[in-house]
Protein backbone atom coordinates (compact mmCIF):
# COMPACT_ATOMS: atom_id res chain seq x y z
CA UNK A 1 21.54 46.40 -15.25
CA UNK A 2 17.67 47.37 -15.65
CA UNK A 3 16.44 44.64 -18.10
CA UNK A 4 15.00 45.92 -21.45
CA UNK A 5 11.58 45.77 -21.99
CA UNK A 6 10.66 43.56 -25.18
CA UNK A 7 7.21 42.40 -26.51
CA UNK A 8 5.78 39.78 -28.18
CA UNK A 9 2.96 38.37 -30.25
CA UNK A 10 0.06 36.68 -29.01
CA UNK A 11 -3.41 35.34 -30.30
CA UNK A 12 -6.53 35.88 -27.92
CA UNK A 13 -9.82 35.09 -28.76
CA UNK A 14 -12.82 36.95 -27.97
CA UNK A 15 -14.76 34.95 -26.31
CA UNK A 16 -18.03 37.76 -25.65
CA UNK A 17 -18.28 37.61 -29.01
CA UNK A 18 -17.92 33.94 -29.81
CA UNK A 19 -21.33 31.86 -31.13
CA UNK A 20 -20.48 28.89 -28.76
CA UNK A 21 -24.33 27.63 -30.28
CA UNK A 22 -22.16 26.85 -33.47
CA UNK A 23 -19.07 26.08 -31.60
CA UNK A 24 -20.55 22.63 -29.92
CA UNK A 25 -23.00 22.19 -33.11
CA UNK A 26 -19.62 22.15 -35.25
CA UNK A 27 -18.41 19.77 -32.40
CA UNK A 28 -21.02 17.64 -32.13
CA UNK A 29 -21.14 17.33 -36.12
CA UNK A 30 -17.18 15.38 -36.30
CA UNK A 31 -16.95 12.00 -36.85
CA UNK A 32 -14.28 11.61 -33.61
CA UNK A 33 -14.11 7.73 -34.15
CA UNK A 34 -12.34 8.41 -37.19
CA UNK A 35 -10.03 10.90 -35.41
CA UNK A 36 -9.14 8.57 -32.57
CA UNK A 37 -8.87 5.09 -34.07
CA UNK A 38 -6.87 1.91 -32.04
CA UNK A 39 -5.21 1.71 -35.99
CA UNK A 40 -3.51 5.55 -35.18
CA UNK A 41 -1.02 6.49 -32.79
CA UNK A 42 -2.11 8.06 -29.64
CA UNK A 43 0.13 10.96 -30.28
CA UNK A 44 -1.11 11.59 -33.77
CA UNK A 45 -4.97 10.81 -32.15
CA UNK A 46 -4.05 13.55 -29.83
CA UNK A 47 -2.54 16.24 -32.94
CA UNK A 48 -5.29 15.41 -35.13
CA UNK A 49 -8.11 16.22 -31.70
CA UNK A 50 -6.45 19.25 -30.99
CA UNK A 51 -6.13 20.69 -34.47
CA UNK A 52 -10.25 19.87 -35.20
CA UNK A 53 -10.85 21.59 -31.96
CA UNK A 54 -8.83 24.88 -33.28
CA UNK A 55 -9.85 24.67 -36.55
CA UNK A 56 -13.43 24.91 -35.50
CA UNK A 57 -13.03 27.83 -32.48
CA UNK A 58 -11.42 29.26 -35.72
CA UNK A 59 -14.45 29.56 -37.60
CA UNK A 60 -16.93 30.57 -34.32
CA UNK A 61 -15.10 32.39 -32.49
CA UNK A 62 -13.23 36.11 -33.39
CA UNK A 63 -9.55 36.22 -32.60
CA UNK A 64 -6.98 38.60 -33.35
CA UNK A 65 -2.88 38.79 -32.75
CA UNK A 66 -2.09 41.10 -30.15
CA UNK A 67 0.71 42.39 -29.00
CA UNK A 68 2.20 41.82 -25.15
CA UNK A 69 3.89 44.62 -23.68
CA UNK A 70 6.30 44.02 -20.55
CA UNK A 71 6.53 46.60 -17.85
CA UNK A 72 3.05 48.71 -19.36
CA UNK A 73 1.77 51.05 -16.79
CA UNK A 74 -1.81 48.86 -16.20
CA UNK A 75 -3.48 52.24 -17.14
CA UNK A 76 -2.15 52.58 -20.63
CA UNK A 77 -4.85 51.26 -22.89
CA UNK A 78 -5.32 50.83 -26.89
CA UNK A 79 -6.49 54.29 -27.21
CA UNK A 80 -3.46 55.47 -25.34
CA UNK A 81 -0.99 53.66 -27.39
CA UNK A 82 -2.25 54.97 -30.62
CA UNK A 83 -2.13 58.34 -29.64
CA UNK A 84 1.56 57.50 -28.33
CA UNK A 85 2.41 56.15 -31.30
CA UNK A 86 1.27 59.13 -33.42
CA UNK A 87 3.08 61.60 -31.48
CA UNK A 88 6.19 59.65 -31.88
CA UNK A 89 5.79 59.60 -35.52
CA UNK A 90 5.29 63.66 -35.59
CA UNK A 91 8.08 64.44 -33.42
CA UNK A 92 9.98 62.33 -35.72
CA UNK A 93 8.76 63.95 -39.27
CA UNK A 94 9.21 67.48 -37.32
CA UNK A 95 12.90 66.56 -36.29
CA UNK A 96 13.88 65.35 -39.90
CA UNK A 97 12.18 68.38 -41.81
CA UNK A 98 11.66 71.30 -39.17
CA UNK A 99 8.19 72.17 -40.05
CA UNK A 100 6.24 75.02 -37.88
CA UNK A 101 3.38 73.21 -38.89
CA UNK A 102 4.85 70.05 -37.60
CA UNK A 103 6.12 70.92 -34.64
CA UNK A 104 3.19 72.53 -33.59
CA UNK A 105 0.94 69.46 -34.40
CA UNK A 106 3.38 67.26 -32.51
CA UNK A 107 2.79 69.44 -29.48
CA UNK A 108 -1.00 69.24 -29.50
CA UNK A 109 -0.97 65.48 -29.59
CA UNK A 110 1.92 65.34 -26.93
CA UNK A 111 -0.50 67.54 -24.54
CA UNK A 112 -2.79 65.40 -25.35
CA UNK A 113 -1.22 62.44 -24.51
CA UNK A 114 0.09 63.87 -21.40
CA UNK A 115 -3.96 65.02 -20.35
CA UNK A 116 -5.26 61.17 -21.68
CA UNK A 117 -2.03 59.55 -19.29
CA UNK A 118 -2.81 61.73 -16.21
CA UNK A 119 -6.88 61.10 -16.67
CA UNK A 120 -6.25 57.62 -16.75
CA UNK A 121 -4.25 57.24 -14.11
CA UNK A 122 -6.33 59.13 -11.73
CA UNK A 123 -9.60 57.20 -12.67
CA UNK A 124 -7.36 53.86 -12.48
CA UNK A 125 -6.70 54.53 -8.86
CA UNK A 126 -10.01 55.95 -8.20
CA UNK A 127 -11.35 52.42 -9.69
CA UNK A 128 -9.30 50.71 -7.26
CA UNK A 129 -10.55 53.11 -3.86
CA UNK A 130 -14.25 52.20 -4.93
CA UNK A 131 -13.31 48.36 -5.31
CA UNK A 132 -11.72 48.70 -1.67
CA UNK A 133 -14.65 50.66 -0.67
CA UNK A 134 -16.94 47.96 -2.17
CA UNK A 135 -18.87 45.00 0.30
CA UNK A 136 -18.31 42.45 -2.94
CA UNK A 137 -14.38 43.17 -2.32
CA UNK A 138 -13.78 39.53 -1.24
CA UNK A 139 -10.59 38.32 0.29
CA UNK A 140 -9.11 36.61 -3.19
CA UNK A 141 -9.47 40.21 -5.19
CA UNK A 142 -7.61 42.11 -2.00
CA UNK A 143 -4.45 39.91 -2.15
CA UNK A 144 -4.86 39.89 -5.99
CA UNK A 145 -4.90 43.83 -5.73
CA UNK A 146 -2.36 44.25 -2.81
CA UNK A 147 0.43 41.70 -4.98
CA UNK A 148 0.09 43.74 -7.94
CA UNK A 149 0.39 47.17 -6.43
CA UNK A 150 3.40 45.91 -3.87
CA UNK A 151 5.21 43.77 -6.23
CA UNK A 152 5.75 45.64 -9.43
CA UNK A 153 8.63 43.74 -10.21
CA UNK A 154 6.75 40.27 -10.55
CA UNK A 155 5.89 41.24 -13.78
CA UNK A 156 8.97 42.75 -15.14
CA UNK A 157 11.55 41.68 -17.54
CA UNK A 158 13.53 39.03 -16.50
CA UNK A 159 17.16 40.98 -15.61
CA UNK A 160 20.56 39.99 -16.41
CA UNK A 161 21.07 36.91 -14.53
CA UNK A 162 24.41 35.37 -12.84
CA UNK A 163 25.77 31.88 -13.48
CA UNK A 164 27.48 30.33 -10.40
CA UNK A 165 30.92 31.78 -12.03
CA UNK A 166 29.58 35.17 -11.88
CA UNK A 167 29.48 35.41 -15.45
CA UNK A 168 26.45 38.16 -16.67
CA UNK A 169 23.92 36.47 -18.71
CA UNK A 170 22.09 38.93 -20.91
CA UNK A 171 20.79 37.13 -24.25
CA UNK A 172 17.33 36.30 -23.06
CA UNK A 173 17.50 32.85 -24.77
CA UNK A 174 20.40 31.94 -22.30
CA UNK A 175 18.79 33.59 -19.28
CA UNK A 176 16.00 31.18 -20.26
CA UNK A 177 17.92 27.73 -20.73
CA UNK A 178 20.11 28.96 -17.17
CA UNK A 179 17.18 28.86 -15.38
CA UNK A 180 15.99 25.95 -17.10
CA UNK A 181 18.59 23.87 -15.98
CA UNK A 182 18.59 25.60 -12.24
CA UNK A 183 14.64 24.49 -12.16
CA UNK A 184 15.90 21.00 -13.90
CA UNK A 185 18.73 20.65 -11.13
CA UNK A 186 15.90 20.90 -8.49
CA UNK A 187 14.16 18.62 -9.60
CA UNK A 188 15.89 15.82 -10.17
CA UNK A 189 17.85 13.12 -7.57
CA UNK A 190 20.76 11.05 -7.96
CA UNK A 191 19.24 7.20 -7.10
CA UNK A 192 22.17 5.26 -8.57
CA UNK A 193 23.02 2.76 -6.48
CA UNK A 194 20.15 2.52 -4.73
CA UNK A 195 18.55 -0.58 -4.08
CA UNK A 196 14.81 -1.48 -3.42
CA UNK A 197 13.22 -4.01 -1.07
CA UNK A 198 12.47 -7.26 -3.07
CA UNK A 199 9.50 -7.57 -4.66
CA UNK A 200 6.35 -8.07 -2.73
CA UNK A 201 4.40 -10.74 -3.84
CA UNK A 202 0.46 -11.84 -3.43
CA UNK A 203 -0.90 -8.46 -2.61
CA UNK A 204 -4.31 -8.19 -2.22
CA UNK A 205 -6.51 -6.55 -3.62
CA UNK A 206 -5.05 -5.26 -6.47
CA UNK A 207 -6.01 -2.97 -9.17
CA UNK A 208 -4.81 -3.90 -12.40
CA UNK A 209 -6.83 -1.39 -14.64
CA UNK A 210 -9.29 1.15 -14.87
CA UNK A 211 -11.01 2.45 -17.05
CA UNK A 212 -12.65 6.11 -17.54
CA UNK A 213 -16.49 6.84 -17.89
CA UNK A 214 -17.64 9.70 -19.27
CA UNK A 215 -19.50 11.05 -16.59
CA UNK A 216 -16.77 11.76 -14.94
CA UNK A 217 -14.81 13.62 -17.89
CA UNK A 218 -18.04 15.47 -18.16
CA UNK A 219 -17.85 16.85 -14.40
CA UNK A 220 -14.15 17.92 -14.85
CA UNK A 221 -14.43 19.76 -17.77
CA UNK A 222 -17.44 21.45 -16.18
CA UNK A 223 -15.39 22.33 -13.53
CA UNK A 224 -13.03 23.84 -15.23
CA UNK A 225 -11.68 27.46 -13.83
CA UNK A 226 -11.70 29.35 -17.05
CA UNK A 227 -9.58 32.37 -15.90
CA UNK A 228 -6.52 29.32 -15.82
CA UNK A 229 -3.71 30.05 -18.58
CA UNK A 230 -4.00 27.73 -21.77
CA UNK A 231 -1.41 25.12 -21.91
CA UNK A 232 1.00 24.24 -24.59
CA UNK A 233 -1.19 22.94 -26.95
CA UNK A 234 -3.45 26.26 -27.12
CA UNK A 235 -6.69 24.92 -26.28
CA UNK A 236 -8.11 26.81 -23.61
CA UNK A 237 -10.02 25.81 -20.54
CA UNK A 238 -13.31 27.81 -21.62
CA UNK A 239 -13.05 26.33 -25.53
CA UNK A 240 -13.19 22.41 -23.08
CA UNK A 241 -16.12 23.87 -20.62
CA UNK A 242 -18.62 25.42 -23.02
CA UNK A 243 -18.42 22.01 -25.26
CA UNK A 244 -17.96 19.72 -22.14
CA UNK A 245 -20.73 17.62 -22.93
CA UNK A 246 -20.23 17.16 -26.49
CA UNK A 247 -16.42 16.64 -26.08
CA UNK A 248 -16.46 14.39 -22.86
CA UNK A 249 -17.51 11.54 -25.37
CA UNK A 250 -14.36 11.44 -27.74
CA UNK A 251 -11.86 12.72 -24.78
CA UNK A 252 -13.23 9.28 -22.56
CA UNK A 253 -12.14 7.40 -25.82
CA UNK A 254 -8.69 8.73 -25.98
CA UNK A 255 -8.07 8.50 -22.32
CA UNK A 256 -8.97 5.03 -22.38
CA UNK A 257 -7.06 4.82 -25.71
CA UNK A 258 -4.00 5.79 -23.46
CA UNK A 259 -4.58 3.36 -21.24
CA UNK A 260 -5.24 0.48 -22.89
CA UNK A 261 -1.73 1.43 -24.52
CA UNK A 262 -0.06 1.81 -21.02
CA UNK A 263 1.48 4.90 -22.68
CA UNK A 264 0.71 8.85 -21.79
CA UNK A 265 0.45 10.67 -25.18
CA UNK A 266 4.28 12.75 -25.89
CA UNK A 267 2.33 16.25 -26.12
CA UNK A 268 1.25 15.71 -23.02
CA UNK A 269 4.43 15.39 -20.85
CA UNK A 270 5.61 18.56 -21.99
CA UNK A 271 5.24 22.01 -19.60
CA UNK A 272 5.92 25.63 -20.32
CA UNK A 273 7.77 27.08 -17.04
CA UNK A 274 7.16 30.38 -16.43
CA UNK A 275 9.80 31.77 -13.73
CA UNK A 276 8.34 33.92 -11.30
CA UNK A 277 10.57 36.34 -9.41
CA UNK A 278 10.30 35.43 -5.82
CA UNK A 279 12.45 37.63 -3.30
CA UNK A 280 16.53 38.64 -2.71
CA UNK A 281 18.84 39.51 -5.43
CA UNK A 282 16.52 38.89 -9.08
CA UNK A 283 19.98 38.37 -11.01
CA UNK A 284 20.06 34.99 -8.94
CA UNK A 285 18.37 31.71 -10.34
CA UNK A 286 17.84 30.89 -7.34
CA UNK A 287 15.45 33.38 -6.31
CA UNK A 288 12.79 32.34 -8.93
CA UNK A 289 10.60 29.72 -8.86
CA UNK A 290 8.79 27.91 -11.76
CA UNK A 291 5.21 27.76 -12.63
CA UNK A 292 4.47 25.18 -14.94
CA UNK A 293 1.49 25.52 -17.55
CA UNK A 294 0.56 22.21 -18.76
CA UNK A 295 -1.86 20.85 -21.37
CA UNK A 296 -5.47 21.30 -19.98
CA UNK A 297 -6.71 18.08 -21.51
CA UNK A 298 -3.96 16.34 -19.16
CA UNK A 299 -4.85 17.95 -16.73
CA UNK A 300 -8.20 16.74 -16.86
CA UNK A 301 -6.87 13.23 -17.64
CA UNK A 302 -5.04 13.30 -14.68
CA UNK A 303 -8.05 14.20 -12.22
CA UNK A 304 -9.93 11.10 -13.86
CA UNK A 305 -7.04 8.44 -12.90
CA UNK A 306 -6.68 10.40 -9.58
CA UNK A 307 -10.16 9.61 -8.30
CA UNK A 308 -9.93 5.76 -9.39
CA UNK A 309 -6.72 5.97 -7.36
CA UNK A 310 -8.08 7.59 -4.79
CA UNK A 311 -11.08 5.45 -4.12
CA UNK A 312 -8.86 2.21 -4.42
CA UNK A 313 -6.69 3.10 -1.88
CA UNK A 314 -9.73 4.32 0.28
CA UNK A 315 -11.42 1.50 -0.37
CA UNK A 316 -8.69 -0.66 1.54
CA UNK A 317 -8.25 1.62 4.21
CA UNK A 318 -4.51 2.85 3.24
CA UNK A 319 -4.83 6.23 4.68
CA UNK A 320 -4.52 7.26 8.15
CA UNK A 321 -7.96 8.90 9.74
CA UNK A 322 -5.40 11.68 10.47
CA UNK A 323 -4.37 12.38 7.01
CA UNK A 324 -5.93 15.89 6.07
CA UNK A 325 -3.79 17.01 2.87
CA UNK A 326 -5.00 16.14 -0.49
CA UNK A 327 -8.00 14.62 1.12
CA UNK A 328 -12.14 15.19 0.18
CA UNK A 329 -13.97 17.00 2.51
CA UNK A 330 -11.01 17.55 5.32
CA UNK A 331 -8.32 20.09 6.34
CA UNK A 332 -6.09 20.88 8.37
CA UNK A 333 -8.33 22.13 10.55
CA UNK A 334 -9.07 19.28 11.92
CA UNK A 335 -5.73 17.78 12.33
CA UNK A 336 -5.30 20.61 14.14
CA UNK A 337 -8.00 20.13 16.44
CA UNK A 338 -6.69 16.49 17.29
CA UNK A 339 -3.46 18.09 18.21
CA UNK A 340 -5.10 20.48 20.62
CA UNK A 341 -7.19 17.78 22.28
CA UNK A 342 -4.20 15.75 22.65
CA UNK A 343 -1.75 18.39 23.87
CA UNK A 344 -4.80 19.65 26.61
CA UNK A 345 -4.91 15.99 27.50
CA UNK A 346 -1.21 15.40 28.04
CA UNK A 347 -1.06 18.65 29.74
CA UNK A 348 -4.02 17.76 32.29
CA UNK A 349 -2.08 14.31 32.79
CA UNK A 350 1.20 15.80 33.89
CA UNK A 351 3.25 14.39 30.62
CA UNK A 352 5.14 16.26 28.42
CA UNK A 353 4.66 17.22 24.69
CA UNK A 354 7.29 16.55 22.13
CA UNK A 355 6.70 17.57 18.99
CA UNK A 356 8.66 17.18 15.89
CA UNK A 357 8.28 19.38 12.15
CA UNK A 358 9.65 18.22 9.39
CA UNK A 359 9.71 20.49 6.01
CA UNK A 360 11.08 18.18 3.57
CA UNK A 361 13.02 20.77 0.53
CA UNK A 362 11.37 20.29 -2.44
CA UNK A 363 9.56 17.54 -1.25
CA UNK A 364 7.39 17.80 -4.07
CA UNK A 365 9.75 17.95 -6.79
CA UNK A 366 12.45 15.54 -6.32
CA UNK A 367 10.10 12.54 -6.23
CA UNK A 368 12.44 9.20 -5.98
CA UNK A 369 10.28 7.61 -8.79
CA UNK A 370 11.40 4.13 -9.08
CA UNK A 371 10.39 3.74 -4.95
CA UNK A 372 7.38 5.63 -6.01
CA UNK A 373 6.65 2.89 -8.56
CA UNK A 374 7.41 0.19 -5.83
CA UNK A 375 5.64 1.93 -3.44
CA UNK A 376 2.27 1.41 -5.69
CA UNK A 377 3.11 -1.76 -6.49
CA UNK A 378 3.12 -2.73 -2.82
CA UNK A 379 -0.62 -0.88 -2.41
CA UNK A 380 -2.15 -3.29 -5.08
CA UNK A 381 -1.39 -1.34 -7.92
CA UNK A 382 0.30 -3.40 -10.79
CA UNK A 383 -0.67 -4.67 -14.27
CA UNK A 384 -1.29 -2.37 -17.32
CA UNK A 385 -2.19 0.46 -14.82
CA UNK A 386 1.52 0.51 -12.98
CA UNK A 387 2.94 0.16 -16.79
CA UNK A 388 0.80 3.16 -17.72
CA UNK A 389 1.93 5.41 -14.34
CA UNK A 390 5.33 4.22 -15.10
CA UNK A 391 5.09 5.60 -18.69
CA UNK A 392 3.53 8.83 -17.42
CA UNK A 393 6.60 9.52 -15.23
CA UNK A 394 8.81 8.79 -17.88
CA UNK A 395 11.06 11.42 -20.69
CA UNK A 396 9.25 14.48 -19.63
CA UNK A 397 10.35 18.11 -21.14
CA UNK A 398 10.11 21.62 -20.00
CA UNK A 399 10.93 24.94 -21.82
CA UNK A 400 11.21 28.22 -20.13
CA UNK A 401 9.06 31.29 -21.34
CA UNK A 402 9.21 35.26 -20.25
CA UNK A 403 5.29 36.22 -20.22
């Protein structure tokens, strides 16, 4: 069944004509020690930030409610759609009271529309010939342009779906909480039963706690990609970047807040999954995968405790000199150029070469997190900070949205 087509409301804001001057002024002018106070829950502390934040974009920055269209032909614009709109409403006053007059006014604006649909289409793809044509056409923007005219469907309507009983799921609410529990199911193991090593004792060094300067909050938030989707809590990447340094201040306080309560704010554990059609049959769960949108301010949180980690377990030499992933400054380049050398000499030597891959499923998502916890433990890592990773791994929700 060809899935219906629905729309819904959104609010944008328009950030070319924002006075960002005002926006940080306004920022800078908040008393944020009585916002985030030791005496107030982190999760209120974190409502109450978020909701200044807002409430000040609000008054520097023009937004409006628009509203999303699913399966829009990308040259359709405002203009377009007004002019649609008015023919509809004349070819429905000229059915009910069969004017001449009518009738012939509804045909001028449906030729119109018609001339305005073909234009626009024609200078759409001519758009996209001089883009192809153009030496600024970088590799990003031609897989960017070759998914979107190849895969149409990516950004359709989710279809009817099929539980594992073959049952048709149409209601998009259920569609939503089937896949939900499909992208739930993957992510999730079954560890009863199992039994850890005993506890290791006198490891050393240890880190017991960290805490976060605000230099370093600064540099993430001015590295923020703006063109990233805004998270469940609505504040956007560029709102953080253009107010990075007078925000970094008050956002150090409540990550260390967190901390120093060995508990990640509530807000923050919860992600919006977007399912993403990937390939095969599109009524299957199985064939999407999930693209979680998560607070940005967590995000950025995240990056701060990752470096401390980072540079502890650098410090003491954990890693292997042959560990490329996830690693500053190195790639897989050059663990591929180890493997060459060492293949060329084994082949010059006579020997053979062995060689065994191993692609973990969902390696990433069914994390075994109490050996993850005693795995840390193990490296040093214990006190408040293991209480606070603990915490962060802990009663985290997901909701499933059609964008």
């Amino acid at each position: 069944m060809k899935p219906k087509p629905f729309s819904f409301k959104r609010r944008i804001w328009l950030y070319d004509r924002a006075d960002f001057d005002l926006f940080r002024n306004k920022c800078n002018n908040v008393n944020w020690d009585e916002i985030i106070d030791d005496n107030i829950h982190i999760d209120r502390c974190v409502m109450n930030f978020n909701n200044q934040i807002i409430k000040i974009a609000e008054e520097c920055i023009p937004n409006k409610i628009i509203t999303v269209r699913q399966n829009e032909l990308p040259w359709v614009d405002s203009h377009i759609r007004r002019l649609i709109r008015r023919r509809n409403r004349y070819r429905k006053k000229a059915k009910r009271i069969n004017s001449e007059y009518l009738w012939n006014k509804f045909k001028i604006i449906r030729n119109q529309v018609v001339n305005k649909l073909r234009n626009a289409k024609n200078n759409y793809y001519e758009n996209i010939c001089l883009k192809l044509k153009s030496n600024k056409f970088g590799t990003k923007e031609w897989w960017k342009l070759s998914k979107q005219l190849s895969n149409p469907s990516t950004k359709q309507s989710i279809p009817t779906l099929l539980t594992d009983y073959g049952t048709a799921v149409h209601d998009d609410t259920d569609k939503a909480n089937l896949l939900n529990r499909f992208f739930c199911s993957q992510s999730s193991i079954n560890d009863s039963g199992k039994t850890l090593p005993p506890s290791i004792n006198n490891v050393s060094p240890v880190l017991q706690a960290i805490a976060i300067p605000t230099p370093d909050v600064k540099d993430f938030l001015n590295c923020l990609d703006i063109s990233k989707a805004v998270g469940p809590d609505g504040l956007s990447p560029r709102l953080l970047k253009e107010a990075a340094n007078v925000l970094a201040p008050p956002m150090c306080k409540l990550f260390n807040y967190s901390l120093k309560l060995k508990q990640f704010p509530t807000s923050w554990k919860v992600a919006n999954i977007i399912p993403v059609y990937k390939k095969n049959d599109p009524q299957k769960v199985e064939n999407y995968r999930p693209i979680s949108l998560l607070c940005i301010i967590a995000k950025v949180f995240e990056k701060c405790v990752h470096k401390q980690l980072h540079n502890f377990i650098v410090s003491i030499k954990l890693l292997s000199p042959h560990q490329s992933g996830f690693t500053k400054n190195d790639s897989t380049v050059n663990q591929l150029l180890f493997l060459t050398n060492e293949f060329a000499n084994a082949l010059e030597d006579g020997k053979e070469i062995r060689v065994i891959f191993f692609d973990i499923t969902k390696a990433f998502d069914r994390v075994w997190h109490a050996g993850l916890l005693y795995k840390l433990k193990s490296f040093g890592i214990s006190g408040d900070l293991l209480l606070w990773i603990e915490n962060y791994l802990s009663s985290r929700y997901q909701k499933v949205l059609f964008l």
